[in-house]
N, C-alpha and C. Protein backbone atom coordinates (compact mmCIF):
# COMPACT_ATOMS: atom_id res chain seq x y z
N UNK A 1 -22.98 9.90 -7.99
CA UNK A 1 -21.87 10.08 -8.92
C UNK A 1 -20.94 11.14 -8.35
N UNK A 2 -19.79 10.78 -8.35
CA UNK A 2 -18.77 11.64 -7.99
C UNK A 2 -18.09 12.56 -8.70
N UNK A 3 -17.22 13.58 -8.26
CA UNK A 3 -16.82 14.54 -9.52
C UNK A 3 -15.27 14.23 -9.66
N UNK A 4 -14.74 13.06 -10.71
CA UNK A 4 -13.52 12.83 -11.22
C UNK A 4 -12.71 14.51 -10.86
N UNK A 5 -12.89 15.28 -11.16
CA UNK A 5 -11.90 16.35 -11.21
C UNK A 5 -11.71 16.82 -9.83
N UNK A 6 -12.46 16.59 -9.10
CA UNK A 6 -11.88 17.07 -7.90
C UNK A 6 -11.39 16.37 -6.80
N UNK A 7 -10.93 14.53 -7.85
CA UNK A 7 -10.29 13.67 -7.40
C UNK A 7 -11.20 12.57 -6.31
N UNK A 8 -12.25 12.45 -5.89
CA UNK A 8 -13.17 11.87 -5.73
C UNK A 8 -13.19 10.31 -6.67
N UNK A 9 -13.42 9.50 -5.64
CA UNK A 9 -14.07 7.84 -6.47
C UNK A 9 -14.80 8.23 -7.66
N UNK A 10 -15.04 7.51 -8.82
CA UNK A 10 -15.94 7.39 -9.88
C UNK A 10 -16.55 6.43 -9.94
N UNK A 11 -17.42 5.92 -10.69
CA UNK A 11 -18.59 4.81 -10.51
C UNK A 11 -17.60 3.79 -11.28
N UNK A 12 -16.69 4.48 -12.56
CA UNK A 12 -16.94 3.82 -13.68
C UNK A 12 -14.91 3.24 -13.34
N UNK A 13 -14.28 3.58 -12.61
CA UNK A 13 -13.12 3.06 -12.13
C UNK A 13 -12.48 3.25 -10.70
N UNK A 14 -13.67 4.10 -9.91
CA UNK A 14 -12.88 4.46 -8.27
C UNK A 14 -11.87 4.84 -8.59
N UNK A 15 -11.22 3.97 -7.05
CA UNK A 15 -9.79 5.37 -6.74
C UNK A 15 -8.45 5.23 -7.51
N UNK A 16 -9.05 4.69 -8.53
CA UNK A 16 -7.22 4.24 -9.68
C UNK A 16 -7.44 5.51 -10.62
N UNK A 17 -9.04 5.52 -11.40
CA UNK A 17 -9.10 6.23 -11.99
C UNK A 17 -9.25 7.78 -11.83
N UNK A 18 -9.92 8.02 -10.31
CA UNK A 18 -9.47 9.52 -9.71
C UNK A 18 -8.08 9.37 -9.53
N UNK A 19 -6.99 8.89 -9.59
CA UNK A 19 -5.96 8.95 -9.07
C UNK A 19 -5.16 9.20 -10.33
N UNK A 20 -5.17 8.49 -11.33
CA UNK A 20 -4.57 8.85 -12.73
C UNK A 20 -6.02 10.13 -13.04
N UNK A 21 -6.85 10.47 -12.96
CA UNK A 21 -7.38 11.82 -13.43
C UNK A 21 -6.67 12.84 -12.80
N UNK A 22 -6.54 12.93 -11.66
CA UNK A 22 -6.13 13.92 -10.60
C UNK A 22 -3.89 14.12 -11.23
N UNK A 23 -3.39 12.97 -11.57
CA UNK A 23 -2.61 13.40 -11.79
C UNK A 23 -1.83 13.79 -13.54
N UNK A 24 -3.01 13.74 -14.17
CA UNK A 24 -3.03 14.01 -15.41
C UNK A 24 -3.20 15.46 -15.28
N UNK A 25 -4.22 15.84 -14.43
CA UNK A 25 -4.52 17.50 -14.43
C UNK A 25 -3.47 17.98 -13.42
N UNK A 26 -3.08 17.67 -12.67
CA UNK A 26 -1.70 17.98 -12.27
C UNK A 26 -0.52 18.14 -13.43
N UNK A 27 -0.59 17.14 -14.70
CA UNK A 27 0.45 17.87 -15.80
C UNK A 27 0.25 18.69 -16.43
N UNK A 28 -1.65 18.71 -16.79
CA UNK A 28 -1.74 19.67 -17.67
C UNK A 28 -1.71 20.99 -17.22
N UNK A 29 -1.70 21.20 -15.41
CA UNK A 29 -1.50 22.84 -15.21
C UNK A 29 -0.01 22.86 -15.36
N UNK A 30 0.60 22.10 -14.98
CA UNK A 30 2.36 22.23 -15.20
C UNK A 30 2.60 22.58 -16.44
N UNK A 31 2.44 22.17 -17.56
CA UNK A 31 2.39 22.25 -18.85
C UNK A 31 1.78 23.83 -19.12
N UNK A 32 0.89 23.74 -18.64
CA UNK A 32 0.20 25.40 -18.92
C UNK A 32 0.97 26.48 -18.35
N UNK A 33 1.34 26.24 -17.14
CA UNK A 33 2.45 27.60 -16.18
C UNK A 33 3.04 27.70 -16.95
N UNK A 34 4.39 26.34 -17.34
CA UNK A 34 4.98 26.44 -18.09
C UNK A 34 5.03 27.09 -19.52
N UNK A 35 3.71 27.37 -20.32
CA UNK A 35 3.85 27.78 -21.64
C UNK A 35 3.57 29.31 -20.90
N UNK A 36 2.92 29.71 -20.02
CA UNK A 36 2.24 31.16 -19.71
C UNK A 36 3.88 31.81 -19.52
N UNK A 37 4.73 30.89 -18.72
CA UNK A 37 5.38 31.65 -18.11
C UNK A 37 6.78 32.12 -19.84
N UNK A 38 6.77 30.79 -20.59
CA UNK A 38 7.56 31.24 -21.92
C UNK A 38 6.77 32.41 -22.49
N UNK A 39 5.35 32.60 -22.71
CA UNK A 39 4.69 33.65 -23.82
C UNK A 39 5.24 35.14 -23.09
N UNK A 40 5.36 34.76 -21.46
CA UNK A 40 5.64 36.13 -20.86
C UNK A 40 7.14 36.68 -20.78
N UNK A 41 7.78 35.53 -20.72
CA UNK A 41 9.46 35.89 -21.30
C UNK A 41 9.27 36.43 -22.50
N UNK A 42 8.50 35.95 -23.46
CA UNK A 42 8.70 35.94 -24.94
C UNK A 42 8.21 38.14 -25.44
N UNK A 43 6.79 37.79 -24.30
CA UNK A 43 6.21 39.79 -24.45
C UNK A 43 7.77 40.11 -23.95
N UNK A 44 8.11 39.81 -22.95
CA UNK A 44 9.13 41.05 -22.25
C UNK A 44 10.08 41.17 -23.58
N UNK A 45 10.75 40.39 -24.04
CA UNK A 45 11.92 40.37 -24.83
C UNK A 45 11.61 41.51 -26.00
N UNK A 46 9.88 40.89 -26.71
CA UNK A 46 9.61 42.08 -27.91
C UNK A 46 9.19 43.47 -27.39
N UNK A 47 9.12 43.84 -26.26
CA UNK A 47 8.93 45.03 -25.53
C UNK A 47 10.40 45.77 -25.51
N UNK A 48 10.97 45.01 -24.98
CA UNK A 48 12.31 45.31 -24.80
C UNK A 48 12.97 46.06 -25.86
N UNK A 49 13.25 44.74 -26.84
CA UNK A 49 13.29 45.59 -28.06
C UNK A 49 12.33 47.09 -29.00
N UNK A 50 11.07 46.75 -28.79
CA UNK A 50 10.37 47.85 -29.13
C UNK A 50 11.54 49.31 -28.74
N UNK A 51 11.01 48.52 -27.16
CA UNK A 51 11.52 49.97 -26.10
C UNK A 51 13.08 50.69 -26.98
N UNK A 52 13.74 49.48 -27.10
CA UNK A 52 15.12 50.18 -27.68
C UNK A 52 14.77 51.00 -28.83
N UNK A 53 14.08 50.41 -30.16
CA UNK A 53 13.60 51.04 -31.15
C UNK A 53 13.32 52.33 -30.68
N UNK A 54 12.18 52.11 -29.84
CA UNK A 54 11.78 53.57 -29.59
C UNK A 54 12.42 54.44 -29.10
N UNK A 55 13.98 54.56 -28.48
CA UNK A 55 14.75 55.28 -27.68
C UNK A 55 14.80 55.06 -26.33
N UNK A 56 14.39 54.03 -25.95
CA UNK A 56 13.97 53.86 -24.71
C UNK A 56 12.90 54.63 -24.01
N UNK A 57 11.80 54.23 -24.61
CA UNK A 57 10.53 54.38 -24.42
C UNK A 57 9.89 53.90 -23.02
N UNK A 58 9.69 54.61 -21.42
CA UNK A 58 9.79 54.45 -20.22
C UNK A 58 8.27 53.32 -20.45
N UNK A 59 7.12 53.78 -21.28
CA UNK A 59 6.27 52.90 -20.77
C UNK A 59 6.17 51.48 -21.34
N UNK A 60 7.27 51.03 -22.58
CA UNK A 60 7.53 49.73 -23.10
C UNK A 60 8.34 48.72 -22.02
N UNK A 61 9.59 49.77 -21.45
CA UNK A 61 9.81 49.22 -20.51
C UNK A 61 9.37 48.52 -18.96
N UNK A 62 8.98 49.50 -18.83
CA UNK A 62 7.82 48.62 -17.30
C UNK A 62 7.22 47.87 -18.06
N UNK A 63 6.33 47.72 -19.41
CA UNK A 63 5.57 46.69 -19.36
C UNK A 63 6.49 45.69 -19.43
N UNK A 64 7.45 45.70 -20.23
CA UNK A 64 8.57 44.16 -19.93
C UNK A 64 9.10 44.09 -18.50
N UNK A 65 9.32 44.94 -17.82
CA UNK A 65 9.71 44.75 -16.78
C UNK A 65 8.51 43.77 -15.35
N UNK A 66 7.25 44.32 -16.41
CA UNK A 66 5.99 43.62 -15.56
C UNK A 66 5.71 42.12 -15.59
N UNK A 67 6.30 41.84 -17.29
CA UNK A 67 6.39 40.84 -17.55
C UNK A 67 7.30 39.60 -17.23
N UNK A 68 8.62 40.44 -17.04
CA UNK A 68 9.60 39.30 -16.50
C UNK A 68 9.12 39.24 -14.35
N UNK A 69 8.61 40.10 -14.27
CA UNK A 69 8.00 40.02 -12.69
C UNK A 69 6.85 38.77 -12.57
N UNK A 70 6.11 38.83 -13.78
CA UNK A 70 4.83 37.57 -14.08
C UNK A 70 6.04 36.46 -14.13
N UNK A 71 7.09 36.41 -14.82
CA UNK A 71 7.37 34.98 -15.47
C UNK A 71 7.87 34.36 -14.33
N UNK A 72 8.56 35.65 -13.57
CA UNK A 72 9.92 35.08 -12.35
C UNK A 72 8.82 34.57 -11.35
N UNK A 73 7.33 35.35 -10.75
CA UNK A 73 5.95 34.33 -10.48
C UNK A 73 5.79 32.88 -10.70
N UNK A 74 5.91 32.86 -11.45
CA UNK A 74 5.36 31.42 -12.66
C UNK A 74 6.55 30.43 -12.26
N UNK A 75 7.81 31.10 -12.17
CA UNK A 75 8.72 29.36 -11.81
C UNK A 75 8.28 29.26 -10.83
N UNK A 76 8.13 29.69 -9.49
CA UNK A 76 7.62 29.37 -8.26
C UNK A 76 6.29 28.09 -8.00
N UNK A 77 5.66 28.89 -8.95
CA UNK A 77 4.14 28.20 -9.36
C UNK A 77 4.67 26.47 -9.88
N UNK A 78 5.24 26.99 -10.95
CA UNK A 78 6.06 25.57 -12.03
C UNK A 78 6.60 24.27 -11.05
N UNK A 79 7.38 24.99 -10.13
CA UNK A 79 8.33 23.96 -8.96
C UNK A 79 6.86 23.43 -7.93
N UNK A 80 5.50 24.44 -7.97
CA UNK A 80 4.98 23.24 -6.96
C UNK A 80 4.38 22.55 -8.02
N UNK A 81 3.88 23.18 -8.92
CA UNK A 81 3.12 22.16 -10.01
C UNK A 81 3.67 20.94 -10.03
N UNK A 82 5.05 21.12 -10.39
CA UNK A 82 5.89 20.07 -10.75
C UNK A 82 5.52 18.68 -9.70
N UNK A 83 6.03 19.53 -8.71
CA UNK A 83 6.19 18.43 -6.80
C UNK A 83 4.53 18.13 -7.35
N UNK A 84 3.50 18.71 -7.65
CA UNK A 84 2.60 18.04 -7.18
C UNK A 84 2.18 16.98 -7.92
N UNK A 85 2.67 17.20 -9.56
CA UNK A 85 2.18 16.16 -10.11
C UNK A 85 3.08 14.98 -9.78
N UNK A 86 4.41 14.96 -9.34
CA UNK A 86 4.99 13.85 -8.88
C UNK A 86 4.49 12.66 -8.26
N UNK A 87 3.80 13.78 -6.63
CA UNK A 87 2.84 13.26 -5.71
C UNK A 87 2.15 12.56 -6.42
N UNK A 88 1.16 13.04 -7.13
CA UNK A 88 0.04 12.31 -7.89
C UNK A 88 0.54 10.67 -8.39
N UNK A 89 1.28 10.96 -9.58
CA UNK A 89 2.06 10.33 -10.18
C UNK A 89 2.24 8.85 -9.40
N UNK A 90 3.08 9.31 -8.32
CA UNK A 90 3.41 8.31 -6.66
C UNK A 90 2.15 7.27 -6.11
N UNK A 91 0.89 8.40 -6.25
CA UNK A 91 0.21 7.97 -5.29
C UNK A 91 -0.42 7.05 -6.55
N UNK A 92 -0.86 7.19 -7.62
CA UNK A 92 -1.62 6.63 -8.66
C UNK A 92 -0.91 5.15 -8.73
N UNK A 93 0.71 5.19 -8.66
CA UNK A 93 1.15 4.02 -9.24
C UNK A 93 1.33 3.19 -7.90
N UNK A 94 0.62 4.08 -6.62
CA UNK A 94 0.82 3.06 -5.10
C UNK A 94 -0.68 2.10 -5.54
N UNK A 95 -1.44 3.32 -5.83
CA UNK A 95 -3.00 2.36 -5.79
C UNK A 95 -3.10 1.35 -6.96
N UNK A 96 -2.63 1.38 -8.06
CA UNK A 96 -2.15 0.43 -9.04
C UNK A 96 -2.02 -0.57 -8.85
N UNK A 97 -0.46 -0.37 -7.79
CA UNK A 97 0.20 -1.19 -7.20
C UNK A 97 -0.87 -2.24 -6.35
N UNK A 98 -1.28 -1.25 -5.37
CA UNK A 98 -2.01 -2.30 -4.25
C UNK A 98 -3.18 -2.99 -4.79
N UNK A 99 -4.17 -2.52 -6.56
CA UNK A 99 -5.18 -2.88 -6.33
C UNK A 99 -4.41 -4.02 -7.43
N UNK A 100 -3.08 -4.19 -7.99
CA UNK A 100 -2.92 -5.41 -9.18
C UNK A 100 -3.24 -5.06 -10.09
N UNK A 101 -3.40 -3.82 -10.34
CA UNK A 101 -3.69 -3.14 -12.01
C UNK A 101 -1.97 -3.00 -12.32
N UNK A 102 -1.13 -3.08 -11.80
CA UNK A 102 -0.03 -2.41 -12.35
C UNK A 102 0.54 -3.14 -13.82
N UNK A 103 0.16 -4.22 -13.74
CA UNK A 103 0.13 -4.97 -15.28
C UNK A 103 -0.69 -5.21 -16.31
N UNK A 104 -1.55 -4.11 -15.92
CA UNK A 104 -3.16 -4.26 -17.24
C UNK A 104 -2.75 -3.13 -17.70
N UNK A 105 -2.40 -1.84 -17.75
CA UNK A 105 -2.00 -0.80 -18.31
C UNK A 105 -0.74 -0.14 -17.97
N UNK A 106 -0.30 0.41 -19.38
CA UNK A 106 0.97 0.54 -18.66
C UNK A 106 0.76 2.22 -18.38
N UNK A 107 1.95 3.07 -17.41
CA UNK A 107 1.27 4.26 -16.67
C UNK A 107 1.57 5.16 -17.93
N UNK A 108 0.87 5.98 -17.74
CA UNK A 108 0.93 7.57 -18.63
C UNK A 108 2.05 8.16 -18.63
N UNK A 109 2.92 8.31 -19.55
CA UNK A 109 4.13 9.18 -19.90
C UNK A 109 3.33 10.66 -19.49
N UNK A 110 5.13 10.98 -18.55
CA UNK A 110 4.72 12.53 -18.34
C UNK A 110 5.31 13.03 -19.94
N UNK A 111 4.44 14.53 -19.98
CA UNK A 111 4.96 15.83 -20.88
C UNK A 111 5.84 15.82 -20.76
N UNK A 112 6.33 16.21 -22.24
CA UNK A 112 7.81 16.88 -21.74
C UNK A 112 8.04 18.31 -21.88
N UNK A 113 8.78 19.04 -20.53
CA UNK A 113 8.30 20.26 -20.20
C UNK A 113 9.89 20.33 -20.40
């Protein structure tokens, strides 16, 4: 038995179904950067403000400032996520293609990010 997640044949559909597994988890980390990288815009902004409240409070600030350093991280991350689930995406609907599944199911809508 093979391990679906690390994109490997399966008993129970081979290489169509590692191929749509592999690029499903390719959306769901895209999807995830993507929310990590909004919650970390979202700290910096209420820091920010704190910080003003507070008079400009030096250690509210670095932490937002740490935070928009995480988020501006995270698009980098986001743009390969993205490319990779494409790839996936590509390669799933080549093997589809070649094995004649492309008309027994129709493909998985990406997220919308």
């Amino acid at each position: 038995m093979s391990d679906p997640v690390a994109g490997a044949p399966t008993p129970d559909g081979g290489p169509v179904a590692a191929a749509r597994t592999a690029m499903e988890a390719a959306r769901e980390a895209t999807g995830a950067a993507i929310t990590a990288r909004a919650q970390a815009l979202a700290e910096a902004a209420r820091l920010r403000e704190r910080s003003q409240a507070a008079g400009g409070l030096a250690e509210l600030t670095s932490s937002a400032n740490a935070h928009d350093a995480r988020a501006a991280r995270l698009d980098a991350r986001i743009d390969q996520l993205r490319d990779l689930a494409h790839r996936a995406e590509v390669a799933y609907e080549a093997l589809r293609a070649d094995r004649g599944d492309a008309d027994d199911q129709p493909a998985p809508s990406a997220p919308a990010a």
